[in-house]
N, C-alpha and C. Protein backbone atom coordinates (compact mmCIF):
# COMPACT_ATOMS: atom_id res chain seq x y z
N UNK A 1 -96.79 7.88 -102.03
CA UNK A 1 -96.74 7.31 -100.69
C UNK A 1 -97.46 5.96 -100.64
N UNK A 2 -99.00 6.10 -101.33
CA UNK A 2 -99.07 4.64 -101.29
C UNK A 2 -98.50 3.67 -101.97
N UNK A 3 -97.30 3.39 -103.03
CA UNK A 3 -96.93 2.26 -103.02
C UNK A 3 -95.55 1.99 -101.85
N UNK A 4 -95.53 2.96 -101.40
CA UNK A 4 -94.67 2.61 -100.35
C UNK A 4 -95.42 1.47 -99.29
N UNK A 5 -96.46 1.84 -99.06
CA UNK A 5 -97.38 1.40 -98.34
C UNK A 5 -98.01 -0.51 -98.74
N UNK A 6 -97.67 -0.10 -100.10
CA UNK A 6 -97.85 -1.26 -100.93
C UNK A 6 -96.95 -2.43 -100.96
N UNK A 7 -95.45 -1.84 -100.94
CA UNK A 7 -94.22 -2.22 -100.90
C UNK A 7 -94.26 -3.29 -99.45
N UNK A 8 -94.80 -2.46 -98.69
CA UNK A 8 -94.29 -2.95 -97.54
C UNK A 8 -95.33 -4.02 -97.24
N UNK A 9 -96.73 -4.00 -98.00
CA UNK A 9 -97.57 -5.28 -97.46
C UNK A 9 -97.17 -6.42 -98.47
N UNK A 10 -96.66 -6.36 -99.71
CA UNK A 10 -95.88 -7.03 -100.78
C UNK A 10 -95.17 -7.88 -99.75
N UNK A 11 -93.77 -6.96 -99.15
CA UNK A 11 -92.90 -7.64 -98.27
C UNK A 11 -92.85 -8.58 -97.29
N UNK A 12 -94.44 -8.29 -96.62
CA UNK A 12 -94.74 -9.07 -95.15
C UNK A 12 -95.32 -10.12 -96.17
N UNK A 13 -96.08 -10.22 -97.16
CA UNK A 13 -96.71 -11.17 -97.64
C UNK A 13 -95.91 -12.29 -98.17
N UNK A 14 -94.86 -11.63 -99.45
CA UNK A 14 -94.01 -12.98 -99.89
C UNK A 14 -93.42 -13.44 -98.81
N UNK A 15 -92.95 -12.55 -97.76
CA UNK A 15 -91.93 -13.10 -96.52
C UNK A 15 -92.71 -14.42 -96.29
N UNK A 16 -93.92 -14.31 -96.04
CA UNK A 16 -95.30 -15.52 -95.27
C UNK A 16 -95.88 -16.51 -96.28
N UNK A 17 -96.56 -15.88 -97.40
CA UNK A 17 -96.61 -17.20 -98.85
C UNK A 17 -95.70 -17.16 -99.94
N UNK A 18 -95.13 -18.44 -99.99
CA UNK A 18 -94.73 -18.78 -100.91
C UNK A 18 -94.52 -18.30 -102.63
N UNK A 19 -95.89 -18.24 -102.62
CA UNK A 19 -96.60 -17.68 -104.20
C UNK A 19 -96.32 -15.94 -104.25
N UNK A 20 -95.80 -15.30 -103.30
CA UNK A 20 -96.23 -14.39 -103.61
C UNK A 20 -94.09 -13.87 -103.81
N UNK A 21 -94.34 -13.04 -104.58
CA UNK A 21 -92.54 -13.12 -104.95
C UNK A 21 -92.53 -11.46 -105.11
N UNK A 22 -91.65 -10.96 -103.81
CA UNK A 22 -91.49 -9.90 -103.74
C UNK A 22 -90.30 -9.32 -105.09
N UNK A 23 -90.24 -9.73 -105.60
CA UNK A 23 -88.30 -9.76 -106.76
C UNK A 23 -89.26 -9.27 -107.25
N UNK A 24 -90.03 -10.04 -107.83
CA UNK A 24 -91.16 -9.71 -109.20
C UNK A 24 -91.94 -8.75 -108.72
N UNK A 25 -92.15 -8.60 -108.05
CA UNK A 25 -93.16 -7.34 -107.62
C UNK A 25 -92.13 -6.04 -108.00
N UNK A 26 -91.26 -5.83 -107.19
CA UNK A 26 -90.28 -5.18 -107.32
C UNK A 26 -89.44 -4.79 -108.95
N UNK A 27 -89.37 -5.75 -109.31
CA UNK A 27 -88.93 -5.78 -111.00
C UNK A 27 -89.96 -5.18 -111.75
N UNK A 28 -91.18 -5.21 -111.11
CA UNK A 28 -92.36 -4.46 -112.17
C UNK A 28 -92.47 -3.05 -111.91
N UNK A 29 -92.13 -2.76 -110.76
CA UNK A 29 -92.13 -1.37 -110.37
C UNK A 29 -90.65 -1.01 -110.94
N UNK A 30 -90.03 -1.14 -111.18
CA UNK A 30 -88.63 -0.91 -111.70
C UNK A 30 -88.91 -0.72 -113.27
N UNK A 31 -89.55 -1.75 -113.64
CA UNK A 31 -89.62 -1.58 -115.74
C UNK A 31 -90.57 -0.81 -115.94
N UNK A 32 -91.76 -0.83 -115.21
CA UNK A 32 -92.61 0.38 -115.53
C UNK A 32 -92.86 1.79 -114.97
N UNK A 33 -91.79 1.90 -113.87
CA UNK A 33 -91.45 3.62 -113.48
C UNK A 33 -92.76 3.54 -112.60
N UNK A 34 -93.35 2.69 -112.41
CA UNK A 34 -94.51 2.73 -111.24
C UNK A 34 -94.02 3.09 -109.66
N UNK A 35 -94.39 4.12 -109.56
CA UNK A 35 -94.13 4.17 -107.77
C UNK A 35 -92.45 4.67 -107.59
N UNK A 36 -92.32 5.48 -108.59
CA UNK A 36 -90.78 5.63 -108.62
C UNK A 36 -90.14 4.80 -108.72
N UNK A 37 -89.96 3.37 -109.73
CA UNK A 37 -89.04 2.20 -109.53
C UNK A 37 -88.04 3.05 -110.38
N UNK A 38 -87.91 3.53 -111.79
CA UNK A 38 -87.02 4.23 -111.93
C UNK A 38 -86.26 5.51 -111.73
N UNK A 39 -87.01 5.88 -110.56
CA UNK A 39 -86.36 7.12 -110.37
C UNK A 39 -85.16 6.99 -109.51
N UNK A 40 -84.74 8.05 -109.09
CA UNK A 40 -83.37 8.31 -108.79
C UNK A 40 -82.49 7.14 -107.71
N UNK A 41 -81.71 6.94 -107.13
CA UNK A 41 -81.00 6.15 -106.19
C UNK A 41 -81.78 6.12 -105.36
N UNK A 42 -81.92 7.58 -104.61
CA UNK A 42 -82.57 7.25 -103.24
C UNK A 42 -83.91 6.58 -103.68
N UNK A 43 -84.97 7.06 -103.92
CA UNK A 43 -86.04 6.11 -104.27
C UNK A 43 -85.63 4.63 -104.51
N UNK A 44 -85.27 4.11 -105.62
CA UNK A 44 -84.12 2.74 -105.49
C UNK A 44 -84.42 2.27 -103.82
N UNK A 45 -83.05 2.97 -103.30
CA UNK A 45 -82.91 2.74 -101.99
C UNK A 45 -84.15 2.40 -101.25
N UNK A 46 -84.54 3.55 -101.39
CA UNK A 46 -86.15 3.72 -100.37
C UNK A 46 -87.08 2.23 -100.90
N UNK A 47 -87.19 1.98 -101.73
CA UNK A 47 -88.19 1.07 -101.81
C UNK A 47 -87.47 -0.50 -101.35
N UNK A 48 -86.47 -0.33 -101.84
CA UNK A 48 -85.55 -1.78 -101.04
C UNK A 48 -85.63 -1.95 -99.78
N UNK A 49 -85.76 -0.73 -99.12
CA UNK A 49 -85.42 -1.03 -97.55
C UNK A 49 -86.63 -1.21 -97.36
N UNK A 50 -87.96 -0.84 -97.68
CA UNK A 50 -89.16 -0.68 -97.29
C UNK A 50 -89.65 -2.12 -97.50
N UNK A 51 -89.54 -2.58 -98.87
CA UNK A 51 -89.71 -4.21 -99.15
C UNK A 51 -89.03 -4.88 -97.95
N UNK A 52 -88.16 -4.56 -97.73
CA UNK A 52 -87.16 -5.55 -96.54
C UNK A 52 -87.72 -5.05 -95.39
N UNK A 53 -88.17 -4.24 -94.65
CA UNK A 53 -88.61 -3.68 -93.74
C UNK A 53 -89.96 -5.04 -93.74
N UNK A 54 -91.06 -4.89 -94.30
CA UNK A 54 -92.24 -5.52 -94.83
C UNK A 54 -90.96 -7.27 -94.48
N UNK A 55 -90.34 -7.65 -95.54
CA UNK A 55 -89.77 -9.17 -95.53
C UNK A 55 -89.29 -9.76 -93.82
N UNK A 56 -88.45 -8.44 -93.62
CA UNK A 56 -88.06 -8.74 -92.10
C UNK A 56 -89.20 -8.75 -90.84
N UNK A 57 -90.32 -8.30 -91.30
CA UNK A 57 -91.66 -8.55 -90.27
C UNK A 57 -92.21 -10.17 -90.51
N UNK A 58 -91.78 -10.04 -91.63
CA UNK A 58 -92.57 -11.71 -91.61
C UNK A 58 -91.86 -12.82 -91.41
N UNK A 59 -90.56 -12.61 -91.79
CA UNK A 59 -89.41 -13.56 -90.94
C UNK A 59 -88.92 -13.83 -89.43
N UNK A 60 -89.58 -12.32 -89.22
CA UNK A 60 -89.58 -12.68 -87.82
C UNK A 60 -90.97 -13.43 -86.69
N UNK A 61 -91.79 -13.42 -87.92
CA UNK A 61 -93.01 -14.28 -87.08
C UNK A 61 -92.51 -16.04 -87.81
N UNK A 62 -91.54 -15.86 -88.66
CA UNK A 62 -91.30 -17.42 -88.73
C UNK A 62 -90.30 -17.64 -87.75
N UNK A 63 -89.17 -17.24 -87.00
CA UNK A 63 -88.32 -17.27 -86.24
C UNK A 63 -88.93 -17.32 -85.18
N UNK A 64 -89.87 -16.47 -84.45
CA UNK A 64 -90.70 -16.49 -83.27
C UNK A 64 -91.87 -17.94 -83.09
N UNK A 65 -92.13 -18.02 -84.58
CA UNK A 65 -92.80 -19.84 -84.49
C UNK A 65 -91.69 -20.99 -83.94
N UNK A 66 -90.14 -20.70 -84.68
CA UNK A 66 -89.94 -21.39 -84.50
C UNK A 66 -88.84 -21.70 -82.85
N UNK A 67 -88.72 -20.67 -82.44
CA UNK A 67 -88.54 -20.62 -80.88
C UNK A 67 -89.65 -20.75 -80.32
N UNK A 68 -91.04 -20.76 -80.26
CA UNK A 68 -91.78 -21.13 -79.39
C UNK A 68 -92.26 -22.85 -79.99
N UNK A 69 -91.88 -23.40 -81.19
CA UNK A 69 -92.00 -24.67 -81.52
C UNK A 69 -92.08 -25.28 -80.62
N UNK A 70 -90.71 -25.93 -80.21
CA UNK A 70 -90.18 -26.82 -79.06
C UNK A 70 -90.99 -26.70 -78.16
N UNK A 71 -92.29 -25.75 -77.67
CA UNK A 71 -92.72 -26.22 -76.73
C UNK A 71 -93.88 -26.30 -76.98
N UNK A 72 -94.36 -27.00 -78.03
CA UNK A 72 -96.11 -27.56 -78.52
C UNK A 72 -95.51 -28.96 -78.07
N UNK A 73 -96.83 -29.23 -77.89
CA UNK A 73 -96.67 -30.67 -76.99
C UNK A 73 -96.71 -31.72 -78.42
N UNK A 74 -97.47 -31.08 -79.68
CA UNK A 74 -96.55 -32.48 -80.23
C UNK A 74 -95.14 -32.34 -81.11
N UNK A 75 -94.56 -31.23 -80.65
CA UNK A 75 -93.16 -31.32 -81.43
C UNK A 75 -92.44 -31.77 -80.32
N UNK A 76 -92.80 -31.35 -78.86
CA UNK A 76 -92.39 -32.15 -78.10
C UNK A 76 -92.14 -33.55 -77.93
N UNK A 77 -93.08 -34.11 -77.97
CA UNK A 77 -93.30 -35.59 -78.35
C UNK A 77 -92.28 -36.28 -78.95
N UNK A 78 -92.40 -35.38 -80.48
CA UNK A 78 -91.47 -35.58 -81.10
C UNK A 78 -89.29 -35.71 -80.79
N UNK A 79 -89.84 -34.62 -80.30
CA UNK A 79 -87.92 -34.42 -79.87
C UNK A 79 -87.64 -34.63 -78.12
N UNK A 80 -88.30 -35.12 -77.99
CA UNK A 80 -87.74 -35.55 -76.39
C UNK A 80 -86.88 -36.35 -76.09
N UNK A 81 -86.75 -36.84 -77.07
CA UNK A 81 -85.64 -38.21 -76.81
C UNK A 81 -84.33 -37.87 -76.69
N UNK A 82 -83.57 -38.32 -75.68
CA UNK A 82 -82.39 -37.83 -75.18
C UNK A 82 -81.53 -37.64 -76.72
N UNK A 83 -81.24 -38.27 -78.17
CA UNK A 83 -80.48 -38.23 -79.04
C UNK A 83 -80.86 -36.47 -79.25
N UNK A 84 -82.36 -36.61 -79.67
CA UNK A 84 -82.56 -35.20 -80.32
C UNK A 84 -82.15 -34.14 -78.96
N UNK A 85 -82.45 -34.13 -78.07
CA UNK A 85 -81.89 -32.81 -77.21
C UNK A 85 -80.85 -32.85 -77.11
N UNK A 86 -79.82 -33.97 -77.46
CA UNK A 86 -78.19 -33.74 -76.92
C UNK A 86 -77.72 -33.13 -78.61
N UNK A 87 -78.18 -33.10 -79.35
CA UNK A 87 -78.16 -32.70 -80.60
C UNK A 87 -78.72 -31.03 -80.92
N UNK A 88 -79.47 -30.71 -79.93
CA UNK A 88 -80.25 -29.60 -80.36
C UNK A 88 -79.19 -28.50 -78.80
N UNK A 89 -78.56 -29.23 -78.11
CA UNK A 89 -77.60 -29.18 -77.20
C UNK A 89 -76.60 -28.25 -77.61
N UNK A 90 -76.18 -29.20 -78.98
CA UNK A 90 -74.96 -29.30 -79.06
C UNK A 90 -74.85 -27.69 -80.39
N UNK A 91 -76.26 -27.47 -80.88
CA UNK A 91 -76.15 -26.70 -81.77
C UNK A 91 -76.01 -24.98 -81.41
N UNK A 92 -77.03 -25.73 -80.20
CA UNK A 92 -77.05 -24.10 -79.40
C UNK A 92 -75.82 -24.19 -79.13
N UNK A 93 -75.09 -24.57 -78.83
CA UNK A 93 -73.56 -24.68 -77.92
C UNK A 93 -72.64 -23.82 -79.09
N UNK A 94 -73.19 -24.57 -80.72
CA UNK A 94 -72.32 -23.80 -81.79
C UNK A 94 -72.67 -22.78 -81.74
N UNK A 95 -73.66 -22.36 -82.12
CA UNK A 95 -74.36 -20.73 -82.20
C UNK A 95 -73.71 -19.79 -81.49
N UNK A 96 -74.01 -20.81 -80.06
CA UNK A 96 -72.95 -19.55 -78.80
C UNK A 96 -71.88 -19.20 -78.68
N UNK A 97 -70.96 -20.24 -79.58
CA UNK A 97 -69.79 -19.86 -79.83
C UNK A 97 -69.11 -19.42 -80.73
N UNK A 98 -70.00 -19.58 -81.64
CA UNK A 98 -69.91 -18.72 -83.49
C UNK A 98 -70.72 -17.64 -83.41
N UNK A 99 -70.86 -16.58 -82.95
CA UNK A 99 -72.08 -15.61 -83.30
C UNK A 99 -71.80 -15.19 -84.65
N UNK A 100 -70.75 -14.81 -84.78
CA UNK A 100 -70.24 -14.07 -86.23
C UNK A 100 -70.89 -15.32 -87.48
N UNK A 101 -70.36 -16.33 -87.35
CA UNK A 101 -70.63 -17.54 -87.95
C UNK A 101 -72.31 -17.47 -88.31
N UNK A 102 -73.04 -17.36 -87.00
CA UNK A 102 -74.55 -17.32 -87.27
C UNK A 102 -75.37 -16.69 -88.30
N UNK A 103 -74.51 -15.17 -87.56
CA UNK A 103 -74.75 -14.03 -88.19
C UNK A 103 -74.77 -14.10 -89.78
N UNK A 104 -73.63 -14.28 -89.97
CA UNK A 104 -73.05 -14.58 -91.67
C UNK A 104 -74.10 -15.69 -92.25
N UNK A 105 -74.67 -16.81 -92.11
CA UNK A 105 -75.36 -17.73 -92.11
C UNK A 105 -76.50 -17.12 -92.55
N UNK A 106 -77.60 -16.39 -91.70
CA UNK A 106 -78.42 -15.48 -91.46
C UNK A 106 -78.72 -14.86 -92.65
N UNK A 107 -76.99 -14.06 -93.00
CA UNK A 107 -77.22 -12.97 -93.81
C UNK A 107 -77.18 -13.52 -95.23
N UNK A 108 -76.45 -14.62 -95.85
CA UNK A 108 -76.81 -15.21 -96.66
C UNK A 108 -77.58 -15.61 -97.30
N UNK A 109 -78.54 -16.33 -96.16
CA UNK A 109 -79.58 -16.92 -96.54
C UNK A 109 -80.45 -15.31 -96.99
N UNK A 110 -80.61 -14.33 -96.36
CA UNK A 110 -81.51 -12.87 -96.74
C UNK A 110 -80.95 -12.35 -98.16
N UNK A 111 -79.32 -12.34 -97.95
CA UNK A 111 -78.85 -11.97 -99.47
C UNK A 111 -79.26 -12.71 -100.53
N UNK A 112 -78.77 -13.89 -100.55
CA UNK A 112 -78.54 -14.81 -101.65
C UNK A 112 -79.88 -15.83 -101.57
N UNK A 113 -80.05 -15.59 -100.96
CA UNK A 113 -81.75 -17.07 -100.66
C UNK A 113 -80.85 -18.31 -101.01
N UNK A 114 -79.58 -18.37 -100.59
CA UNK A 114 -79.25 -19.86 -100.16
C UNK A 114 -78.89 -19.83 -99.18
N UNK A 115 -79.07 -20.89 -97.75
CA UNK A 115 -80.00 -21.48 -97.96
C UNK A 115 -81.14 -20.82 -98.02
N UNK A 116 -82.46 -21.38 -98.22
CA UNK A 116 -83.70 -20.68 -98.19
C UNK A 116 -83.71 -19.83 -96.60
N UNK A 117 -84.09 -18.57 -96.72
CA UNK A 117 -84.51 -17.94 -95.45
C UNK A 117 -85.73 -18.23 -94.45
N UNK A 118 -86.75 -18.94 -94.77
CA UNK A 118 -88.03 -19.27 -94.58
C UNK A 118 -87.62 -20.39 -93.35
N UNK A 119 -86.64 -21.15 -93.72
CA UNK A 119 -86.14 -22.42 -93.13
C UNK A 119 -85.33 -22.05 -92.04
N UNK A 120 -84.31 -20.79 -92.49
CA UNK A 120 -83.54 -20.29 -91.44
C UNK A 120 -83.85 -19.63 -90.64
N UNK A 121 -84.73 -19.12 -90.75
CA UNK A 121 -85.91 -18.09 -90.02
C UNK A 121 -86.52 -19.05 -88.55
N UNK A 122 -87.09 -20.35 -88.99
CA UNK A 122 -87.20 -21.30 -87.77
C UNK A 122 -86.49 -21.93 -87.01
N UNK A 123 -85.05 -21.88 -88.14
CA UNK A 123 -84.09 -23.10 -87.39
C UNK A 123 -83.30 -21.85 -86.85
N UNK A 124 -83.38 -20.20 -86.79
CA UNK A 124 -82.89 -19.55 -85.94
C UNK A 124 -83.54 -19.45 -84.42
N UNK A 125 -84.83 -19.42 -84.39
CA UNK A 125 -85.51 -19.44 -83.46
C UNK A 125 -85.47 -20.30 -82.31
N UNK A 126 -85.33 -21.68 -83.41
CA UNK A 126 -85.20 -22.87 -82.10
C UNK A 126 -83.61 -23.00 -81.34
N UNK A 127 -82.68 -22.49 -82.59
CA UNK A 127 -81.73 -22.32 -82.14
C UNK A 127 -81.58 -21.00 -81.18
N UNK A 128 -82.11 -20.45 -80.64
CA UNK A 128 -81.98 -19.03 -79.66
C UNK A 128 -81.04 -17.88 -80.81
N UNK A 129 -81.05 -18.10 -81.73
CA UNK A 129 -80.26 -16.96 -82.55
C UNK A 129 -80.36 -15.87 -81.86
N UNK A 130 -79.47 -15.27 -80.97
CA UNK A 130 -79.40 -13.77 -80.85
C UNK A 130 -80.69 -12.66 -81.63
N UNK A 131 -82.05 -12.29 -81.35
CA UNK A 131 -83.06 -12.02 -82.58
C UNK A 131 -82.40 -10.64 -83.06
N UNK A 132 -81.80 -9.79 -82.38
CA UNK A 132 -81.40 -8.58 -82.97
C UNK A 132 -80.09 -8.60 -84.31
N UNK A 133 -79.95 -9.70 -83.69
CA UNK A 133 -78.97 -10.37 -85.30
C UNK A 133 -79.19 -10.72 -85.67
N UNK A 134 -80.64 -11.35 -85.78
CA UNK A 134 -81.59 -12.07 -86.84
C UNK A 134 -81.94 -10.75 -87.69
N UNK A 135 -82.45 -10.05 -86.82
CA UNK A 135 -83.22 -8.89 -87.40
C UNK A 135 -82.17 -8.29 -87.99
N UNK A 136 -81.07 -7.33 -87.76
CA UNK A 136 -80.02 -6.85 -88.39
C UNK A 136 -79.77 -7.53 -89.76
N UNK A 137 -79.37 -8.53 -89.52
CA UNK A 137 -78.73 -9.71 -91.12
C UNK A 137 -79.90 -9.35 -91.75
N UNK A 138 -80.81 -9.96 -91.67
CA UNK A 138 -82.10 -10.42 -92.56
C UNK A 138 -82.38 -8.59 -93.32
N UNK A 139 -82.42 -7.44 -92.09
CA UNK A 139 -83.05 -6.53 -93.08
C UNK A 139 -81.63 -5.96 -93.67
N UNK A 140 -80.85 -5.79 -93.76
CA UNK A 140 -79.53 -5.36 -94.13
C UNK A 140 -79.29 -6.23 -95.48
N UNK A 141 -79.32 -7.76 -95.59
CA UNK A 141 -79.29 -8.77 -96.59
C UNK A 141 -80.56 -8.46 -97.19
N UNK A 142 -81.71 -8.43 -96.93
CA UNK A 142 -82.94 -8.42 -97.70
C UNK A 142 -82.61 -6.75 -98.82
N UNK A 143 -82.56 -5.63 -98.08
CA UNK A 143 -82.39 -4.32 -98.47
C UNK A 143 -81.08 -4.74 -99.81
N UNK A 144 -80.19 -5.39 -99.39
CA UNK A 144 -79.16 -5.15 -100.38
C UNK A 144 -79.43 -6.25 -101.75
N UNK A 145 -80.71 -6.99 -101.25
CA UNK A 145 -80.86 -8.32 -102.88
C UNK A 145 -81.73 -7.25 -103.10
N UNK A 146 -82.60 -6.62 -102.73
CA UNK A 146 -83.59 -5.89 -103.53
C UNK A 146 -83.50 -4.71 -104.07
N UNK A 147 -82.30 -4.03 -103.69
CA UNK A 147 -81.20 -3.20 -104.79
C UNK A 147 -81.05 -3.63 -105.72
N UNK A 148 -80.49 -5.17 -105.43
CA UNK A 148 -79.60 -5.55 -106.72
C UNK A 148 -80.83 -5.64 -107.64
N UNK A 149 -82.20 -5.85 -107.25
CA UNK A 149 -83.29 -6.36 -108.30
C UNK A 149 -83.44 -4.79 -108.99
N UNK A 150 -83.80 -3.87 -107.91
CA UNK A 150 -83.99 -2.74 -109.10
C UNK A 150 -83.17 -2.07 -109.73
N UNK A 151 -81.75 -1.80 -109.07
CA UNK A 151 -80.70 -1.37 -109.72
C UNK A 151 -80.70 -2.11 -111.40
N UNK A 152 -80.62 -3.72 -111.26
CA UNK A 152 -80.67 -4.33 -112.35
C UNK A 152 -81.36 -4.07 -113.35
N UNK A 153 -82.71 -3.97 -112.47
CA UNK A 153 -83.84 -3.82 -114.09
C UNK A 153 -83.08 -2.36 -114.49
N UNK A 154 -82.72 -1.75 -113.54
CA UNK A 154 -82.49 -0.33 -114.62
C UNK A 154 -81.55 -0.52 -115.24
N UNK A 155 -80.45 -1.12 -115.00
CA UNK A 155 -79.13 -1.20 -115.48
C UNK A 155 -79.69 -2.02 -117.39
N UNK A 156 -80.33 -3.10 -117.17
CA UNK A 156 -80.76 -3.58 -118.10
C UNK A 156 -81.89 -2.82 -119.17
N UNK A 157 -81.93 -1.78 -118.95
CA UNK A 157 -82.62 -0.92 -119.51
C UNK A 157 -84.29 -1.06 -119.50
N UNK A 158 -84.96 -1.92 -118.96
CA UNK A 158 -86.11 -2.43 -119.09
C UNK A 158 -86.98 -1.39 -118.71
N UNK A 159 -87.68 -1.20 -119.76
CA UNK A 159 -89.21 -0.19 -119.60
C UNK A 159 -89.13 0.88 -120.02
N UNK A 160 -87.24 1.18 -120.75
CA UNK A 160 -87.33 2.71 -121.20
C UNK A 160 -88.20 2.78 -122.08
């Protein structure tokens, strides 16, 4: 139980620094059978979602920075000028009319880390991203790259 517990402060942490790389965390528990990385599917499972559970808490305090951005008085400063709001206008306007589009965007960036999620995480926020489809994509995409990490190490035989 506690590396579940472990898993999940791993998750909130790489989600928040940089340095800290939930894959690799995850890949070590996978080659060395620590914490059940090689045991059966569900375990597999269980620890993916739990890492992503942990990733999707901390993406969502970058998404929540970056919807309450726009209103610090010096990013304000910054974007007040009629170009940048008819621009930041025009994006919300896409969003609202692509949700699926967003969504997919979203989930990419959680699956594949292109683009980076860290980035999309703020530029969902300021953009009003729908958050329950932030949240959905991100832990659904996060859960399914961190399969692919431990499924892999096992597939690759590492640590028999």
């Amino acid at each position: 139980m506690s590396w579940l517990f472990a898993t999940l402060g791993i998750g909130v942490a790489s989600a928040l620094i940089p340095l800290v790389n939930a894959e690799a965390y995850l890949g070590a528990l996978a080659a060395t059978g620590v914490g059940g990385g090689q045991g059966d599917a569900a375990t597999l499972w269980l620890l993916s979602f739990v890492a992503a559970v942990g990733q999707t808490i901390g993406k969502v305090i970058y998404y929540e920075l970056g919807r309450s951005s726009l209103k610090w008085a010096w990013v304000r400063r910054k974007t007040e000028t009629p170009k940048w709001q008819d621009r930041l206008t025009r994006w919300r306007a896409k969003v609202d009319s692509n949700r699926l589009g967003a969504g997919a965007l979203v989930f990419a960036a959680a699956s594949l880390g292109v683009p980076p999620l860290a980035v999309i995480a703020v530029i969902a926020g300021q953009l009003n991203i729908n958050r329950y489809v932030f949240i959905g994509n991100v832990l659904v995409g996060r859960t399914l790259r961190f399969a692919a990490v431990l499924f892999g190490v096992g597939l690759l035989g590492i640590g028999h």
